[in-house]
N, C-alpha and C. Protein backbone atom coordinates (compact mmCIF):
# COMPACT_ATOMS: atom_id res chain seq x y z
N UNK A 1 14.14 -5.07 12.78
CA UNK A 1 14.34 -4.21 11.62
C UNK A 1 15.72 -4.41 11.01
N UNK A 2 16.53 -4.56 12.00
CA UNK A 2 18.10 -4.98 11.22
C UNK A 2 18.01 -6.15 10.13
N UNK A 3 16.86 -7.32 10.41
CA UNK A 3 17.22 -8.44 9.60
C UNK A 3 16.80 -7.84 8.12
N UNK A 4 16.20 -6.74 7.90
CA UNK A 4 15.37 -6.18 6.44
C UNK A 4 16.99 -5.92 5.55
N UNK A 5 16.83 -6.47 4.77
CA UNK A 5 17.74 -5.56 3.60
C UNK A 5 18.14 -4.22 3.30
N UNK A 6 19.37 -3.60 3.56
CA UNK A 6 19.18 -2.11 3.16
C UNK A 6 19.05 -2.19 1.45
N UNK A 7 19.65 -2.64 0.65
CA UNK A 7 19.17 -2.50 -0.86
C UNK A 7 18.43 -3.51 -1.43
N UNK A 8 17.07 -2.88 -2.06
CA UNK A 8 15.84 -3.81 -2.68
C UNK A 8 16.05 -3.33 -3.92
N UNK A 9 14.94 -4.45 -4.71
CA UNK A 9 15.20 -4.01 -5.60
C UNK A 9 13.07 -3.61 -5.60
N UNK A 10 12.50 -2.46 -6.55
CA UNK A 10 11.58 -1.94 -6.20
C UNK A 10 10.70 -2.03 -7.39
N UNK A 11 9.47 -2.33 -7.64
CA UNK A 11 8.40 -2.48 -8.62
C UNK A 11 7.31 -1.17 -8.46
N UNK A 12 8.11 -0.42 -9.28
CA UNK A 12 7.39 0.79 -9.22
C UNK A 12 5.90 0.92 -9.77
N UNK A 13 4.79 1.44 -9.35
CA UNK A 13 3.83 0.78 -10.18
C UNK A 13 2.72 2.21 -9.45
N UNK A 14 2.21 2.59 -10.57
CA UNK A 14 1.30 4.06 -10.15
C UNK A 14 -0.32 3.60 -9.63
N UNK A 15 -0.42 4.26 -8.27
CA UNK A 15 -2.10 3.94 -8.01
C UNK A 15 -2.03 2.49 -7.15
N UNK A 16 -0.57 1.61 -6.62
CA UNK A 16 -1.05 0.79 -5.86
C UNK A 16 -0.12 0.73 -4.76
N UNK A 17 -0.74 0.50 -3.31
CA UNK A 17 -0.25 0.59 -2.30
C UNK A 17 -0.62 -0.25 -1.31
N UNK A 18 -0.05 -0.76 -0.85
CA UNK A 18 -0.17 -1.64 0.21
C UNK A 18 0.71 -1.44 1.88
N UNK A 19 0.32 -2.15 2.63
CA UNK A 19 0.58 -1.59 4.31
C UNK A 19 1.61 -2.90 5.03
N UNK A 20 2.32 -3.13 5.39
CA UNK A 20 2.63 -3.87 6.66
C UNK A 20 1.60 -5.42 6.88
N UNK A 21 1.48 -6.35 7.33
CA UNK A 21 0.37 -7.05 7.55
C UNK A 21 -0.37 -6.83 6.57
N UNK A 22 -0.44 -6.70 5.53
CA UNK A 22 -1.59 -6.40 4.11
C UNK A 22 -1.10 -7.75 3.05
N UNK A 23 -1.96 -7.94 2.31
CA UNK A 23 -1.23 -8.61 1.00
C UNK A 23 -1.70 -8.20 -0.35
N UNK A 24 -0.57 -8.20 -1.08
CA UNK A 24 -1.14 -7.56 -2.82
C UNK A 24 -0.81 -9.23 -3.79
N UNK A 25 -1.92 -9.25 -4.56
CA UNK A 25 -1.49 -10.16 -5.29
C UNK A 25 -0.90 -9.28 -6.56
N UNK A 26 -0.30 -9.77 -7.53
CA UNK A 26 0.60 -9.45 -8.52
C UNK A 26 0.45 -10.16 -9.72
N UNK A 27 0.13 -10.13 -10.88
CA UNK A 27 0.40 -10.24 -12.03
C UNK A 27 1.36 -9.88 -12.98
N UNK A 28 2.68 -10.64 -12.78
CA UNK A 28 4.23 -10.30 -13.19
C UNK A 28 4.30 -10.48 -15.22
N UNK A 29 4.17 -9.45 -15.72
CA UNK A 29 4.31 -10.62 -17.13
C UNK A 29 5.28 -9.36 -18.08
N UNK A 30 5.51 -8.56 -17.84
CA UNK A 30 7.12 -7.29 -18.19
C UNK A 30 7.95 -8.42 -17.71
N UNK A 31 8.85 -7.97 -19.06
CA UNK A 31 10.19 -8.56 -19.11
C UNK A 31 11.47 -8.10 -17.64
N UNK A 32 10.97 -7.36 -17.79
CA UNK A 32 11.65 -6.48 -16.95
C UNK A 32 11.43 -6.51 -14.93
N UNK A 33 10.16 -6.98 -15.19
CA UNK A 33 9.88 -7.37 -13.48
C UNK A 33 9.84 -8.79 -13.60
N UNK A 34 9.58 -9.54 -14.52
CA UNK A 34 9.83 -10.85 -14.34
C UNK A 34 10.80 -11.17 -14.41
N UNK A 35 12.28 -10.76 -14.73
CA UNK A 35 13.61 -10.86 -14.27
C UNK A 35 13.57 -10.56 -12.70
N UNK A 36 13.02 -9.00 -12.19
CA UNK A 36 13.13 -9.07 -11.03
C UNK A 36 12.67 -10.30 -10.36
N UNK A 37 11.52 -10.78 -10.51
CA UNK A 37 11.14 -11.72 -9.46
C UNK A 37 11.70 -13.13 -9.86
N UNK A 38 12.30 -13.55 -10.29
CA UNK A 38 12.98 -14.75 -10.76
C UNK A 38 14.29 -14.43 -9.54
N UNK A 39 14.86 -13.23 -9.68
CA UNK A 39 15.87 -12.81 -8.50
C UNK A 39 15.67 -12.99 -7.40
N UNK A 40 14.45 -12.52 -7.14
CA UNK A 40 13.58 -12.36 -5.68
C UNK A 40 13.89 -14.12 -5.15
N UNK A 41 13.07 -14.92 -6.06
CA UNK A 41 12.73 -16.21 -6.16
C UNK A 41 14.03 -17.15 -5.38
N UNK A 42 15.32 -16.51 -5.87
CA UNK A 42 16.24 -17.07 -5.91
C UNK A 42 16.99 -16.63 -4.71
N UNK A 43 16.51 -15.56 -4.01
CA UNK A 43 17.09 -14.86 -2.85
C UNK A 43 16.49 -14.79 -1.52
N UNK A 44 15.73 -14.33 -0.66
CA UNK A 44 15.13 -13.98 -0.04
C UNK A 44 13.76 -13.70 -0.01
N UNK A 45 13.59 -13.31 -1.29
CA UNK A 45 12.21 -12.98 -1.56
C UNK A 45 11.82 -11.88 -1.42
N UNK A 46 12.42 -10.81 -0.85
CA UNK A 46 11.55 -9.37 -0.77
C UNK A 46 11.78 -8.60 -1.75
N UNK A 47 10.91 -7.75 -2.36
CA UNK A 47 10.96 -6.72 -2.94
C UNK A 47 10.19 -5.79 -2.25
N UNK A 48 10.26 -4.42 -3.19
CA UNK A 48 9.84 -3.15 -2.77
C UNK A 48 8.41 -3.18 -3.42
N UNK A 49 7.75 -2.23 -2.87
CA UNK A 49 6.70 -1.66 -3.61
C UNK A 49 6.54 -0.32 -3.58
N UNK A 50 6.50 0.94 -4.74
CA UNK A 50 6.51 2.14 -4.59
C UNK A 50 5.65 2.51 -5.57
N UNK A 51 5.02 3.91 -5.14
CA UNK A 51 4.66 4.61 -6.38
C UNK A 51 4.73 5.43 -7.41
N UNK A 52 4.96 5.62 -8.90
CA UNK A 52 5.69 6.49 -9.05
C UNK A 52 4.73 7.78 -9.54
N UNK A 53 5.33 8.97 -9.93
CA UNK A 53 4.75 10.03 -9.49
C UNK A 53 3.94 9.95 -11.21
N UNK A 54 3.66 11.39 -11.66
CA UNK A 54 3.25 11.69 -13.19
C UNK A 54 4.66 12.25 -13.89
N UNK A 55 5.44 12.50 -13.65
CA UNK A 55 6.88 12.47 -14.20
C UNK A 55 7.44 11.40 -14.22
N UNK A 56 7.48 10.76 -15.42
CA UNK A 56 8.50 9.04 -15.91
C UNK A 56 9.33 9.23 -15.22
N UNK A 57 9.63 7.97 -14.85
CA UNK A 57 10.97 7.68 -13.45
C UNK A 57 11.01 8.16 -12.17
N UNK A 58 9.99 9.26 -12.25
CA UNK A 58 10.05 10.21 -10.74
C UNK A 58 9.10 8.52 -9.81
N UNK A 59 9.69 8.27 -8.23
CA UNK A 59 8.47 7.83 -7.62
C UNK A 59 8.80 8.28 -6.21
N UNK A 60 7.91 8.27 -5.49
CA UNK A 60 7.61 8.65 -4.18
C UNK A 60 8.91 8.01 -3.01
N UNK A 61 9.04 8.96 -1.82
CA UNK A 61 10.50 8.39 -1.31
C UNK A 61 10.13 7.05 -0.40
N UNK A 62 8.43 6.96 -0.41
CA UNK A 62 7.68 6.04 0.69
C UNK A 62 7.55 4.65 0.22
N UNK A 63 7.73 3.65 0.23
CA UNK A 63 7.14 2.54 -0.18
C UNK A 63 6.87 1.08 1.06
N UNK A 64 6.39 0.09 0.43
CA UNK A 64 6.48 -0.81 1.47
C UNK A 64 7.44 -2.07 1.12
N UNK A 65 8.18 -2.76 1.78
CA UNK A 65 8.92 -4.30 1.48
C UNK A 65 7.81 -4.85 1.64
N UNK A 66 7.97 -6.19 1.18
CA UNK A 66 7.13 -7.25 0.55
C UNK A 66 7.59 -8.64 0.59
N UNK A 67 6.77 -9.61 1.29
CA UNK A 67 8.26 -10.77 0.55
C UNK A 67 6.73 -11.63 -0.14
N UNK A 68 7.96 -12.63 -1.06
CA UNK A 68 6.54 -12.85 -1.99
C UNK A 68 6.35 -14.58 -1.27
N UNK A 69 5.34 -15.01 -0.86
CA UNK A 69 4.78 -16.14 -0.26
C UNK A 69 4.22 -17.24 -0.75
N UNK A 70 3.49 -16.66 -2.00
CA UNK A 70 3.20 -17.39 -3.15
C UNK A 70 3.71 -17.29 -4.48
N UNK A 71 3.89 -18.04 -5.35
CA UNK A 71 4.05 -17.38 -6.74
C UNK A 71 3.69 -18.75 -7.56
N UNK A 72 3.13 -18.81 -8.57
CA UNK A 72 2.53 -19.65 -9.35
C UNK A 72 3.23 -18.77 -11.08
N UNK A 73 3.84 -20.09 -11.79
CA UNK A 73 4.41 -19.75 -12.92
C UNK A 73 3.11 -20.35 -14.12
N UNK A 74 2.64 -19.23 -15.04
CA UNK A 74 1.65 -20.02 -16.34
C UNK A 74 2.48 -20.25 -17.49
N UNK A 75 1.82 -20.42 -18.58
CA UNK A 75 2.54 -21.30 -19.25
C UNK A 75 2.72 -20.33 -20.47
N UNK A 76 2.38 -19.35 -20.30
CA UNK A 76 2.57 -17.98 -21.17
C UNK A 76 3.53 -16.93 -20.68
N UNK A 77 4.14 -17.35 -19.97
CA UNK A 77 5.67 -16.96 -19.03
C UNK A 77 5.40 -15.97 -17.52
N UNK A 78 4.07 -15.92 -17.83
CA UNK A 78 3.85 -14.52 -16.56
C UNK A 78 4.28 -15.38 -15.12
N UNK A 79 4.01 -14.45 -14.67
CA UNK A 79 4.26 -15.28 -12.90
C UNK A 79 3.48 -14.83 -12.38
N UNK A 80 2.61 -15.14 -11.09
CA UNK A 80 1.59 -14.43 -10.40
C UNK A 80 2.55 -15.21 -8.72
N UNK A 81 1.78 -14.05 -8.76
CA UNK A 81 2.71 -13.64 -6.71
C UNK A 81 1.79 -13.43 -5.74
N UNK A 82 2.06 -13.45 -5.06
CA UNK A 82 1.39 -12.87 -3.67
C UNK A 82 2.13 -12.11 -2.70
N UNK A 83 2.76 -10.95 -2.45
CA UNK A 83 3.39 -10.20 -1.54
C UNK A 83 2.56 -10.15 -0.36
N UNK A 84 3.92 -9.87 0.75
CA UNK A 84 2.82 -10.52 2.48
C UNK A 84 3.96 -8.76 2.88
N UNK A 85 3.15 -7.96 3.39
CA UNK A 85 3.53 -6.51 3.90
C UNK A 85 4.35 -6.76 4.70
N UNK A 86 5.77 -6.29 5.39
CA UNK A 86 6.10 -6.75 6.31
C UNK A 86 6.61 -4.98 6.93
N UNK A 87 6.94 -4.15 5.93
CA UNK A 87 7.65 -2.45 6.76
C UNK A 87 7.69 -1.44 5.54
N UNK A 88 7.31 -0.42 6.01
CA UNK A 88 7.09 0.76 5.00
C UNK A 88 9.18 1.21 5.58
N UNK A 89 9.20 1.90 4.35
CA UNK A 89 10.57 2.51 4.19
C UNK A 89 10.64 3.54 3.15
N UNK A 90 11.60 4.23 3.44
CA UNK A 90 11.85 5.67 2.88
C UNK A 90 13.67 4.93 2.16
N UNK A 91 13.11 5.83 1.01
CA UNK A 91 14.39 5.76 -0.30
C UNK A 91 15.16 6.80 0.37
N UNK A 92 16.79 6.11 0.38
CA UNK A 92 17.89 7.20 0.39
C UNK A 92 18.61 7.55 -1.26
N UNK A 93 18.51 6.60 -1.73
CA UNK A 93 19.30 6.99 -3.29
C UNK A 93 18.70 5.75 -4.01
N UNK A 94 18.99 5.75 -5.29
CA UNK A 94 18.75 4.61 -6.30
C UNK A 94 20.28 4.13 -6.93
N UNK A 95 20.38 2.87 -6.99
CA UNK A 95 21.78 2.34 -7.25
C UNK A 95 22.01 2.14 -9.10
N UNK A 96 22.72 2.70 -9.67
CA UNK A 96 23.53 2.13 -10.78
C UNK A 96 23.72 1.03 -10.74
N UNK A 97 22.77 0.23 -11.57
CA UNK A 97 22.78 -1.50 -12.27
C UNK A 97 22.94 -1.64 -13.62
N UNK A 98 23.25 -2.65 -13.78
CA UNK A 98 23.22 -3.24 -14.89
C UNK A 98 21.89 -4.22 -15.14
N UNK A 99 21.05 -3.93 -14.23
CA UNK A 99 19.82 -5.15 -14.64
C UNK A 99 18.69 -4.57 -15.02
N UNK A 100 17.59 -5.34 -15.69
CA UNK A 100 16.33 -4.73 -16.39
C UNK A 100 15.61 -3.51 -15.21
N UNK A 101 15.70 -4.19 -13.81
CA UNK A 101 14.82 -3.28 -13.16
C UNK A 101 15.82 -2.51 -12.28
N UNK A 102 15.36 -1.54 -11.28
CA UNK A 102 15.65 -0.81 -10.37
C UNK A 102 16.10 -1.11 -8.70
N UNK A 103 16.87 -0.56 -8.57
CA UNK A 103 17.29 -1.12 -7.16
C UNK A 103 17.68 0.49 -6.53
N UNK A 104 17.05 0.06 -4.99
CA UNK A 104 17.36 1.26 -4.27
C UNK A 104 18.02 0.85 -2.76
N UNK A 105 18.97 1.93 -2.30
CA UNK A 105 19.21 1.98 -0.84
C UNK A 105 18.05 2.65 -0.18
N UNK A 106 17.99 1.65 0.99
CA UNK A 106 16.34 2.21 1.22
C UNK A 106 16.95 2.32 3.06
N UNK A 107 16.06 2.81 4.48
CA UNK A 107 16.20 2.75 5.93
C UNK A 107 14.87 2.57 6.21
N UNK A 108 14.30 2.28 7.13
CA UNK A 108 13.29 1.67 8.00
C UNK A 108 13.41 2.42 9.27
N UNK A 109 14.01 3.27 9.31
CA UNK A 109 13.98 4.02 10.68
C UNK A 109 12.76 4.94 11.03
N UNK A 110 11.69 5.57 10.45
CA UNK A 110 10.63 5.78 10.35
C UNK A 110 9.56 5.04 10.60
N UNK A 111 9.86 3.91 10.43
CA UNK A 111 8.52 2.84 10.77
C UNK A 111 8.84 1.59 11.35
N UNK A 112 9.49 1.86 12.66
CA UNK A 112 9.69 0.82 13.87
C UNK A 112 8.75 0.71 14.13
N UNK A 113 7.27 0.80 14.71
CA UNK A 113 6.55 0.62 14.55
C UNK A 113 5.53 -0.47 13.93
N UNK A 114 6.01 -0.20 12.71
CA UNK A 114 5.49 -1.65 11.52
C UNK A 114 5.42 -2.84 12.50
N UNK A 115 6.45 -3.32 13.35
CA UNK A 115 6.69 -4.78 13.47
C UNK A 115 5.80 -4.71 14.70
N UNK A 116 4.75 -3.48 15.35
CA UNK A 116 4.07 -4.15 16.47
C UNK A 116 2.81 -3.62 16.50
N UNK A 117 2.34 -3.67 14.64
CA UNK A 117 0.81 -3.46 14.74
C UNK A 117 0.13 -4.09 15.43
N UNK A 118 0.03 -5.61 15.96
CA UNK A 118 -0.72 -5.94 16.49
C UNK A 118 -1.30 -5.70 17.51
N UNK A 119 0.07 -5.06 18.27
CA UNK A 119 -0.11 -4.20 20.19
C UNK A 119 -0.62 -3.14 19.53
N UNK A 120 -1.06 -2.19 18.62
CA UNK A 120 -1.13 -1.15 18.60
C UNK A 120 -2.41 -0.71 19.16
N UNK A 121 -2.26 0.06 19.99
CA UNK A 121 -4.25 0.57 20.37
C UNK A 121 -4.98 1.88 19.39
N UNK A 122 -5.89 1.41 18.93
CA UNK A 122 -6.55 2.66 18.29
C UNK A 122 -7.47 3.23 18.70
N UNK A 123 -7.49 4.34 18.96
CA UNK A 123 -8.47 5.10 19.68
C UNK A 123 -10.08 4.51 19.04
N UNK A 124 -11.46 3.97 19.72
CA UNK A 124 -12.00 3.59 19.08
C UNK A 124 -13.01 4.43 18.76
N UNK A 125 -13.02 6.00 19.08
CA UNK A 125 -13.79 7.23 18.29
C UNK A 125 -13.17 7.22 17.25
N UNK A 126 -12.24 7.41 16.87
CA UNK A 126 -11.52 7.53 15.64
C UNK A 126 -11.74 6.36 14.66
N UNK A 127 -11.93 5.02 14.64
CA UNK A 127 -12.00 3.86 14.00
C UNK A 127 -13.39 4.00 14.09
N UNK A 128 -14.52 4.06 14.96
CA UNK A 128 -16.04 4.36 15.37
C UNK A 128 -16.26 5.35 13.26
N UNK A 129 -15.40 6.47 13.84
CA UNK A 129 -15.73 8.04 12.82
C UNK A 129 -15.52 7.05 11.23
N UNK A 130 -14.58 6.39 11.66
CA UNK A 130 -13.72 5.89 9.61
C UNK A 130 -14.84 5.55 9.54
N UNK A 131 -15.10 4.32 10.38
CA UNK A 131 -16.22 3.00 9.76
C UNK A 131 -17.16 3.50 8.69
N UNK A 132 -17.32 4.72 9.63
CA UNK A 132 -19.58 5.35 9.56
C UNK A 132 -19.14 6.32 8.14
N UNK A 133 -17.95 7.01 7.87
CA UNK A 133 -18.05 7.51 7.00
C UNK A 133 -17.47 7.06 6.00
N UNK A 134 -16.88 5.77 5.86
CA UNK A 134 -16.40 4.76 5.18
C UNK A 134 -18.02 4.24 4.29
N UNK A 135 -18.54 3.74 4.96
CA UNK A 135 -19.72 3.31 4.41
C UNK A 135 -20.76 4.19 3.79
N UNK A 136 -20.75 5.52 4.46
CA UNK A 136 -21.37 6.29 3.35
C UNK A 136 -20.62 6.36 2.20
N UNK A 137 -19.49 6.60 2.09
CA UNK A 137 -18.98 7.13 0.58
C UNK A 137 -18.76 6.10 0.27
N UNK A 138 -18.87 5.11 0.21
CA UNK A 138 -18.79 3.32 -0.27
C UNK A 138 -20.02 3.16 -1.32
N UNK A 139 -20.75 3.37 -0.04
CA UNK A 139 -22.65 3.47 -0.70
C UNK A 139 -22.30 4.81 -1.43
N UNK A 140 -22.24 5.59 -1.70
CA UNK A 140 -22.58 7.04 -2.30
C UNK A 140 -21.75 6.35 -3.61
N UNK A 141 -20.52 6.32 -3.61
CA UNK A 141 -19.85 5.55 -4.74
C UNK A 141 -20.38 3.95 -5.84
N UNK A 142 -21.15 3.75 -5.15
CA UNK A 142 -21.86 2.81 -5.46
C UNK A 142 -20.92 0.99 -5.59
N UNK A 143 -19.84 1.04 -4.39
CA UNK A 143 -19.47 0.15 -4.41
C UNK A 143 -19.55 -0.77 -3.18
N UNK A 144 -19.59 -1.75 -3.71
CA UNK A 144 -19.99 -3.10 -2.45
C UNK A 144 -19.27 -3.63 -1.43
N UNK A 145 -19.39 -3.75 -0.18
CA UNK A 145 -18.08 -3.89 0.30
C UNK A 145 -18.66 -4.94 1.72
N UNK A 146 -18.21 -5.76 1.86
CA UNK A 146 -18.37 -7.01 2.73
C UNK A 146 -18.19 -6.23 4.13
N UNK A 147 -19.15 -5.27 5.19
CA UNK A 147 -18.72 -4.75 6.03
C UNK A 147 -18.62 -5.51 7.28
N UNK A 148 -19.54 -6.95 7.17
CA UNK A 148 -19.16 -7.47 8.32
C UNK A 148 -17.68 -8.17 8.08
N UNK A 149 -17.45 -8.83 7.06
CA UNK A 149 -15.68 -9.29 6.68
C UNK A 149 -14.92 -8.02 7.19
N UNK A 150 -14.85 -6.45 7.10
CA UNK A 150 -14.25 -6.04 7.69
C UNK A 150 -13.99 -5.68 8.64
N UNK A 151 -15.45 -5.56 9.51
CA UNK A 151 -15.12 -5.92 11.07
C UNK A 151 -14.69 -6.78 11.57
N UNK A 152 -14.25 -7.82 10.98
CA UNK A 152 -13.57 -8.88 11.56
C UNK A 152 -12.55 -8.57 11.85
N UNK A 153 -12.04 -8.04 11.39
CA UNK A 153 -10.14 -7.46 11.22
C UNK A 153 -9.74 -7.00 12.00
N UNK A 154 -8.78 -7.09 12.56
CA UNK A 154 -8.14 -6.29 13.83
C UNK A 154 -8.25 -4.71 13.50
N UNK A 155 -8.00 -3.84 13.93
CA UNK A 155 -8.12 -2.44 13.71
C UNK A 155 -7.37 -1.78 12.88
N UNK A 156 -5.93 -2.30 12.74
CA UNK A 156 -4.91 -1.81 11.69
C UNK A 156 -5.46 -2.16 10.57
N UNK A 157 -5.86 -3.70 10.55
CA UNK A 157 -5.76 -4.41 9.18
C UNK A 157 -7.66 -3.58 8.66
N UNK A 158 -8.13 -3.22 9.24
CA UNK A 158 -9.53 -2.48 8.86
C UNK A 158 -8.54 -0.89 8.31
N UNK A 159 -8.12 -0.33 8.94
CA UNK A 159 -7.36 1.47 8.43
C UNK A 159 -6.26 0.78 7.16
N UNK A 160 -5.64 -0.16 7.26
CA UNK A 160 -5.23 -0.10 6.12
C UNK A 160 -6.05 -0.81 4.52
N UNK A 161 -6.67 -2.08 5.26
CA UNK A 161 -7.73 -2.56 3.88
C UNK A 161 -9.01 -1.32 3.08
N UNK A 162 -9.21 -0.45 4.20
CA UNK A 162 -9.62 0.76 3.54
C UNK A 162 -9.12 1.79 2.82
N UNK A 163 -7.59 2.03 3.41
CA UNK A 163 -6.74 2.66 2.54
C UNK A 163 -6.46 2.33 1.24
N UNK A 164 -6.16 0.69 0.76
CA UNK A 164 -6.25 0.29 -0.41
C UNK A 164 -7.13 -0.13 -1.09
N UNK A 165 -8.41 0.05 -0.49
CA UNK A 165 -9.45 -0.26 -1.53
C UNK A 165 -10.41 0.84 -1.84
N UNK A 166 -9.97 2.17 -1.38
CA UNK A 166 -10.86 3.38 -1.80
C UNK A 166 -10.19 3.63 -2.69
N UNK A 167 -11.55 4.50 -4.09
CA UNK A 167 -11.25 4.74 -4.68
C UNK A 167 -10.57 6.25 -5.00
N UNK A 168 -9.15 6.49 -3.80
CA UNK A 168 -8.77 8.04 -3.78
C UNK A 168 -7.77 8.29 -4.77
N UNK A 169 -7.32 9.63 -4.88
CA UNK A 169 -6.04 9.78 -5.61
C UNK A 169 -4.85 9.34 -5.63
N UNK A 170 -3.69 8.84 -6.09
CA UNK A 170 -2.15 8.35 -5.75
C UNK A 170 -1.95 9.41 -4.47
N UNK A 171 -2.18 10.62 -5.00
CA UNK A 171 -1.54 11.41 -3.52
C UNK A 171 -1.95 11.36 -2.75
N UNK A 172 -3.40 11.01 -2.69
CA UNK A 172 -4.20 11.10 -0.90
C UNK A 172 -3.80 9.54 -0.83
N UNK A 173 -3.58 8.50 -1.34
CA UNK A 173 -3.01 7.29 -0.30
C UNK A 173 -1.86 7.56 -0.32
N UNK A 174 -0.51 8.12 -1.11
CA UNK A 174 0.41 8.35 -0.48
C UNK A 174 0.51 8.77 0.70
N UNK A 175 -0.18 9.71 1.07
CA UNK A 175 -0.48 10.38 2.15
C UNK A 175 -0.73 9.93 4.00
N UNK A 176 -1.18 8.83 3.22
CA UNK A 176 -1.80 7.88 4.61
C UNK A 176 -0.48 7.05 4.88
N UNK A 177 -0.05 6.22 3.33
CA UNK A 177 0.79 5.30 3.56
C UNK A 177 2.27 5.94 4.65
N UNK A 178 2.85 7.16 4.54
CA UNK A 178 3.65 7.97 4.84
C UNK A 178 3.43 8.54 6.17
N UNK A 179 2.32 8.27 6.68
CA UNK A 179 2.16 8.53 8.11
C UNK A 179 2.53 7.61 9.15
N UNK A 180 3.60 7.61 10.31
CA UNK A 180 4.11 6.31 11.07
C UNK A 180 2.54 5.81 12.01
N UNK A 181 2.16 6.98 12.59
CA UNK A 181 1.07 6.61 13.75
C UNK A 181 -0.03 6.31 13.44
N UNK A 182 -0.39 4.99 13.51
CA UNK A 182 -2.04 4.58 13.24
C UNK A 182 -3.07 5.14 13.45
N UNK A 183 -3.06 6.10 14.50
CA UNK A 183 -4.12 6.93 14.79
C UNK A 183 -4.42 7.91 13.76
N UNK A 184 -2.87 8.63 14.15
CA UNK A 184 -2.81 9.67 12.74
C UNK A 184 -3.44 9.03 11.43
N UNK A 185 -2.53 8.40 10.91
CA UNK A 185 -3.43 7.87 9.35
C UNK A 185 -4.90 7.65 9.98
N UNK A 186 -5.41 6.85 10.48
CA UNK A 186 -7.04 6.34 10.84
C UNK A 186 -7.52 7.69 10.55
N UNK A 187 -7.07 9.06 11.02
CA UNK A 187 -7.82 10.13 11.34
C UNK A 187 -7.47 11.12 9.73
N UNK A 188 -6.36 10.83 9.34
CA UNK A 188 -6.37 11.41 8.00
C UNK A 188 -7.14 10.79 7.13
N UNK A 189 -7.22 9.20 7.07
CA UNK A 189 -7.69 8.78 5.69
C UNK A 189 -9.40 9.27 5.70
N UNK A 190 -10.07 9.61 7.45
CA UNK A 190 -10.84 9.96 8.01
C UNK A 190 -11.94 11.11 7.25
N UNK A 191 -10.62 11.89 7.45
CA UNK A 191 -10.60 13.08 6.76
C UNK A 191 -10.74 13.37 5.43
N UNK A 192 -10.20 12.64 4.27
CA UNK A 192 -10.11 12.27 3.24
C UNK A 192 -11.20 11.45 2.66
N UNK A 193 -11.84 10.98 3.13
CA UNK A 193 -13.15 9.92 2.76
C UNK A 193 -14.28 11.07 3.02
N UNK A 194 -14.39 12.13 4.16
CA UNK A 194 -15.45 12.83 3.95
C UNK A 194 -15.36 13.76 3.52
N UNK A 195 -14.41 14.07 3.17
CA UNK A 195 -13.98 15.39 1.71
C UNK A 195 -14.36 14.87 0.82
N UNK A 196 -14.21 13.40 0.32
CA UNK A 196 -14.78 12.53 -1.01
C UNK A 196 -16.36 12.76 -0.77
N UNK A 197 -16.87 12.11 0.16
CA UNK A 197 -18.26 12.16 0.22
C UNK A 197 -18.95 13.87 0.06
N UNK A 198 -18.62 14.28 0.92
CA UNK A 198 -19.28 16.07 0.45
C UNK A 198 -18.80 16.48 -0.65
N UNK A 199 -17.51 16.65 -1.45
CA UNK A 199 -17.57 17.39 -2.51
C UNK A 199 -18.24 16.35 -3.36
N UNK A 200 -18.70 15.68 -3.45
CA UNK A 200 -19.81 14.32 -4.24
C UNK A 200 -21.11 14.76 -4.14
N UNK A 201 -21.10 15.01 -2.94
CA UNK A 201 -22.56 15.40 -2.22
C UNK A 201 -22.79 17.04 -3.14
N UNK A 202 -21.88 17.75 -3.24
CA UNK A 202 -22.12 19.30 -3.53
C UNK A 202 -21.89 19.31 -5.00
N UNK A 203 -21.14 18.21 -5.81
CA UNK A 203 -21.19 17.95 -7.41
C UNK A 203 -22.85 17.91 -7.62
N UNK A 204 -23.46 16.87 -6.89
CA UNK A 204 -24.93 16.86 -7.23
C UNK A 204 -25.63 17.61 -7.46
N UNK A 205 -25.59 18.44 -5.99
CA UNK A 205 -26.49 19.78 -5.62
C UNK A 205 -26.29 20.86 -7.29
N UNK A 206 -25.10 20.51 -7.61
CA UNK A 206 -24.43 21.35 -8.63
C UNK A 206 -25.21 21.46 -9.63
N UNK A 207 -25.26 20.18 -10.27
CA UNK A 207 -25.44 19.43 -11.37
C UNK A 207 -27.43 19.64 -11.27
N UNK A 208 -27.88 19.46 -10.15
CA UNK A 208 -29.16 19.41 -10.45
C UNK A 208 -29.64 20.85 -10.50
């Protein structure tokens, strides 16, 4: 955790979140983040990823570092990226710049953790409970989802590829993302997927 950067610079962006071991691809084409990542390019490579709230400029104190692994430049100036998850971190302040984008002092002391998802054990009632009610509100939502590709996945990389691909509120994945213990999140986002499915289930009953 010492080798992480204490100041990033952060791509605030509402409704997307990503985990540790996860990857987001990116479509860079703002003046303003494509300066950032030209920086990135030229440095280390990590940036932040955060979300910001419904108040302009407000964003969440949670986000994840990122370093970017790929990036492909088109010929219409955008840049496309690929960020590889590496540690969720909590904002201490935001720094006075002079540059297009944002930079924050950020700590990692909350999510030591991050660097040993792989040892992590997950209770497998709890991952058993996501799966089954994962797939109902998948199906109930009417979206498609490769379930044997996600059993493939180690157990983290299944609690978090579900975290970012349901269709929940900014605040209920904030919610998950902000939790250190895998279990915990597994059992909140848990929680959160069959609150989606029944109040869905009781809109109907409503409606008919």
């Amino acid at each position: 955790m010492n080798n992480f950067p204490k100041k990033i610079s952060v791509f605030p962006l509402r409704g997307a979140i990503f985990f540790p071991k996860t990857n987001l691809p990116l479509n860079i084409f703002e003046r303003r983040y494509v300066s950032m990542i030209e920086d990135a390019l030229k440095g280390e490579k990590y940036i932040g990823m955060v979300q910001t709230k419904k108040v302009e400029g407000d964003v969440f104190k949670v986000g994840c570092l990122g370093k970017i692994d790929r990036h492909e430049r088109t010929s219409d100036g955008r840049i496309l990226i690929n960020l590889n998850g590496l540690t969720r971190f909590k904002i201490d302040e935001e720094i006075n710049n002079d540059k297009l984008y944002r930079e924050f002092i950020v700590n990692y002391d909350d999510f030591k953790e991050d660097m040993k998802l792989k040892e992590y054990a997950v209770k497998n009632e709890i991952l058993k409970k996501l799966i089954d009610n994962s797939k109902k509100y998948f199906n109930q939502q009417g979206v498609l989802i490769d379930w044997k590709e996600i059993l493939k996945l180690k157990a983290f990389e299944q609690i978090y590829t579900l975290a970012m691909i349901s269709p929940f509120s900014v605040s209920e994945k904030q919610k998950v993302l902000e939790i250190p213990d895998l279990n915990e999140a597994a059992s909140t986002l848990n929680e959160i997927t069959k609150f989606g499915f029944y109040e869905d289930l009781n809109d109907k009953d409503t409606l008919q």
